[in-house]
C-alpha atoms as a PDB file:
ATOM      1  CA  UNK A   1      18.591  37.787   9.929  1.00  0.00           C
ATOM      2  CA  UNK A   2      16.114  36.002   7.662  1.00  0.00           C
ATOM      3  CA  UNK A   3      15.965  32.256   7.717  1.00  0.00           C
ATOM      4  CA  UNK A   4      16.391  28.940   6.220  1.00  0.00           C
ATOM      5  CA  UNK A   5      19.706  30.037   4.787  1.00  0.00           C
ATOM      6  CA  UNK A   6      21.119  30.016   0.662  1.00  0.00           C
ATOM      7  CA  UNK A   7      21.949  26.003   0.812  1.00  0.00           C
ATOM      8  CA  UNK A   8      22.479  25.316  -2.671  1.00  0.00           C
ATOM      9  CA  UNK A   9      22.548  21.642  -1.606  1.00  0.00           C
ATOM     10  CA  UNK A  10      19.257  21.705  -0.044  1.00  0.00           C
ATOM     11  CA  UNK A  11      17.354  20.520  -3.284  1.00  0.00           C
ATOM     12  CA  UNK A  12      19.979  17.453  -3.751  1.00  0.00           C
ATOM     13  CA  UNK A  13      19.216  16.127  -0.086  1.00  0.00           C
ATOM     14  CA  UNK A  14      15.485  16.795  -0.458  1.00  0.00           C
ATOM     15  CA  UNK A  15      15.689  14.302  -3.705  1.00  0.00           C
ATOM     16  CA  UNK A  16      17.287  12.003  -2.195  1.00  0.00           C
ATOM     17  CA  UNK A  17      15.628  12.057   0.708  1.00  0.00           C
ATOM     18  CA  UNK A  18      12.601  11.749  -1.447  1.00  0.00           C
ATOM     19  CA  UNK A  19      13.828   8.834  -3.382  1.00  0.00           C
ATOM     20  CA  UNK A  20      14.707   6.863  -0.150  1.00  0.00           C
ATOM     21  CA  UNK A  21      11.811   7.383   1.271  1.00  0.00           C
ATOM     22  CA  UNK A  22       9.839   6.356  -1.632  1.00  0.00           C
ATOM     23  CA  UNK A  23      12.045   2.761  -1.533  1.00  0.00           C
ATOM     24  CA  UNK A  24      10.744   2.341   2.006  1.00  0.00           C
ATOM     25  CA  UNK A  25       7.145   2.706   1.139  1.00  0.00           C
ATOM     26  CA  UNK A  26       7.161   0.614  -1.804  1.00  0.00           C
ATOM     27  CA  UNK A  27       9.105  -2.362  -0.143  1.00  0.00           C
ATOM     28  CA  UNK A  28       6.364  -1.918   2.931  1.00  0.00           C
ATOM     29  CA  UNK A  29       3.667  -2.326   0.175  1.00  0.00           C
ATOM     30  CA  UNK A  30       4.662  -5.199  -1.227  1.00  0.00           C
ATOM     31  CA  UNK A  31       5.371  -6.858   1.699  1.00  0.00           C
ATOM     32  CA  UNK A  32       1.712  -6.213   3.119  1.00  0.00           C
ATOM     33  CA  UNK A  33       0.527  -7.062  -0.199  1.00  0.00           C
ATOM     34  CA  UNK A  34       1.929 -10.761  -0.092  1.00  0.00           C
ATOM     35  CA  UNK A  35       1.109 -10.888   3.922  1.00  0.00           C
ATOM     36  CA  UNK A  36      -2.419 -10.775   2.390  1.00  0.00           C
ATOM     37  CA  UNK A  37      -2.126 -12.937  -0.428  1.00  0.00           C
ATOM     38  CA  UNK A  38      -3.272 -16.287   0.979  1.00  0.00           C
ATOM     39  CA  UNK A  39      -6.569 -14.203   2.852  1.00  0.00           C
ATOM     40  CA  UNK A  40      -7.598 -13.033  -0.605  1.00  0.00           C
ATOM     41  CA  UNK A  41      -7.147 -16.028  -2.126  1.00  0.00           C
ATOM     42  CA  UNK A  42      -8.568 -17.933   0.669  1.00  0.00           C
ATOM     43  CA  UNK A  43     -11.467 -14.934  -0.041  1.00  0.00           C
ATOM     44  CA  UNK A  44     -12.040 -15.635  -4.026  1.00  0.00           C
ATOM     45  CA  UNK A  45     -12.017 -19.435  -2.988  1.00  0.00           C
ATOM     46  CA  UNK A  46     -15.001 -19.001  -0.461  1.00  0.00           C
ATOM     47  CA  UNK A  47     -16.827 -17.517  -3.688  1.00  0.00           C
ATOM     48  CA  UNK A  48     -16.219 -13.561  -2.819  1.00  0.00           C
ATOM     49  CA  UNK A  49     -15.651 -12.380  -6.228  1.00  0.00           C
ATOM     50  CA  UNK A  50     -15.950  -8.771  -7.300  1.00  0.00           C
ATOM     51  CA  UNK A  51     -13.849  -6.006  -5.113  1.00  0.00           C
ATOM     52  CA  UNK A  52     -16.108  -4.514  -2.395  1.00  0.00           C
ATOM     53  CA  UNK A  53     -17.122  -8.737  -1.604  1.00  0.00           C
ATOM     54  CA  UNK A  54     -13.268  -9.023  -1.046  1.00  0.00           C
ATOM     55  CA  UNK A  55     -12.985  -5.866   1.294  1.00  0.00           C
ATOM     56  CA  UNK A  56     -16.050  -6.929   3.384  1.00  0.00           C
ATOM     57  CA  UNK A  57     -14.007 -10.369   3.903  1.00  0.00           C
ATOM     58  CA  UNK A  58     -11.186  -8.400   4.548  1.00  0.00           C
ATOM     59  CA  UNK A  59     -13.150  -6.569   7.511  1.00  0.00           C
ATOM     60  CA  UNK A  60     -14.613  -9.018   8.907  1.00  0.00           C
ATOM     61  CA  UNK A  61     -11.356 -10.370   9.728  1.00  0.00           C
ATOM     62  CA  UNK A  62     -10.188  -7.816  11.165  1.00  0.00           C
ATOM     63  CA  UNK A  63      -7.967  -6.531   8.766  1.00  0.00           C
ATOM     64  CA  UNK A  64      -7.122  -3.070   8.269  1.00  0.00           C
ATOM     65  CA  UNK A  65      -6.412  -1.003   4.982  1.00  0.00           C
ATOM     66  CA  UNK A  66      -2.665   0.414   4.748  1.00  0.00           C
ATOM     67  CA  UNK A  67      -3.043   3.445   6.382  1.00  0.00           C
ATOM     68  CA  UNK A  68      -5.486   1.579   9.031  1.00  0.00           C
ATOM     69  CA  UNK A  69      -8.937   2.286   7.997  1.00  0.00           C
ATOM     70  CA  UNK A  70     -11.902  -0.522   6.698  1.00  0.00           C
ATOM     71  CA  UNK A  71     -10.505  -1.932   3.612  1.00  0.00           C
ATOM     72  CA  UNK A  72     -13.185  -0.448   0.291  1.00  0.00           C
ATOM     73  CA  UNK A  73     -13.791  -1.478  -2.953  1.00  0.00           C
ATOM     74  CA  UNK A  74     -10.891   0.785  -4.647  1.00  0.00           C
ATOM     75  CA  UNK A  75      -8.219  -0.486  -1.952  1.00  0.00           C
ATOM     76  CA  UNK A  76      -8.884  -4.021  -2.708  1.00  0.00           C
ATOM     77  CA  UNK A  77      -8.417  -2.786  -6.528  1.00  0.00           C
ATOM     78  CA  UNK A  78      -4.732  -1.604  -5.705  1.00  0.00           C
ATOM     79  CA  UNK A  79      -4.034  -4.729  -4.120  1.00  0.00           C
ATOM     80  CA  UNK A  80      -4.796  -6.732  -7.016  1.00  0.00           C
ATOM     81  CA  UNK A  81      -2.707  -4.579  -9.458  1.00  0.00           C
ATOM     82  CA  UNK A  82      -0.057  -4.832  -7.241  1.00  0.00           C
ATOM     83  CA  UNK A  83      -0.040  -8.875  -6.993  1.00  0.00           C
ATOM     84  CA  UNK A  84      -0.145  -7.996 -11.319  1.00  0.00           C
ATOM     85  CA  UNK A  85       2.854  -5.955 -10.951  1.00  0.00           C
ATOM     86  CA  UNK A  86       4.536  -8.650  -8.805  1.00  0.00           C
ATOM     87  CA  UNK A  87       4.217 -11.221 -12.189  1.00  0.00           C
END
């Protein structure tokens, strides 16, 4: 008997599926991105200016990136278009 079955349905459940979980990560994202907000503003007030000065801040407070790594340059960049998005 082979498996996984003829569910015609199957591809309507993965979507949605898909799309819900999508929803979850972007409402996670945004709400890490504001969490963060006041450090990188603190950050460009204490003079750090271009990305990677922002991600060394960033580590040495013991931050982590999203998915729980050192913050980098191109991170920090994502952040920022995010807090654009958000306006």
């Amino acid at each position: 008997m082979p498996l996984g079955g003829n569910n015609p349905k199957i591809g309507e459940h993965a979507l949605a599926g898909a799309g819900a979980s999508a929803e979850v990560r972007t409402a996670r994202s945004r709400q890490r991105a504001a969490a963060l907000k006041p450090v990188v503003d603190a950050l460009r007030c204490e003079g750090a200016m271009s990305l990677a000065e922002i991600a060394a801040g960033l580590n040495d407070r013991g931050l982590t990136a999203p998915r729980g790594g050192p913050w980098r340059a191109q991170g920090v960049r994502d952040l920022l278009l995010r807090y654009a998005e958000a306006t």
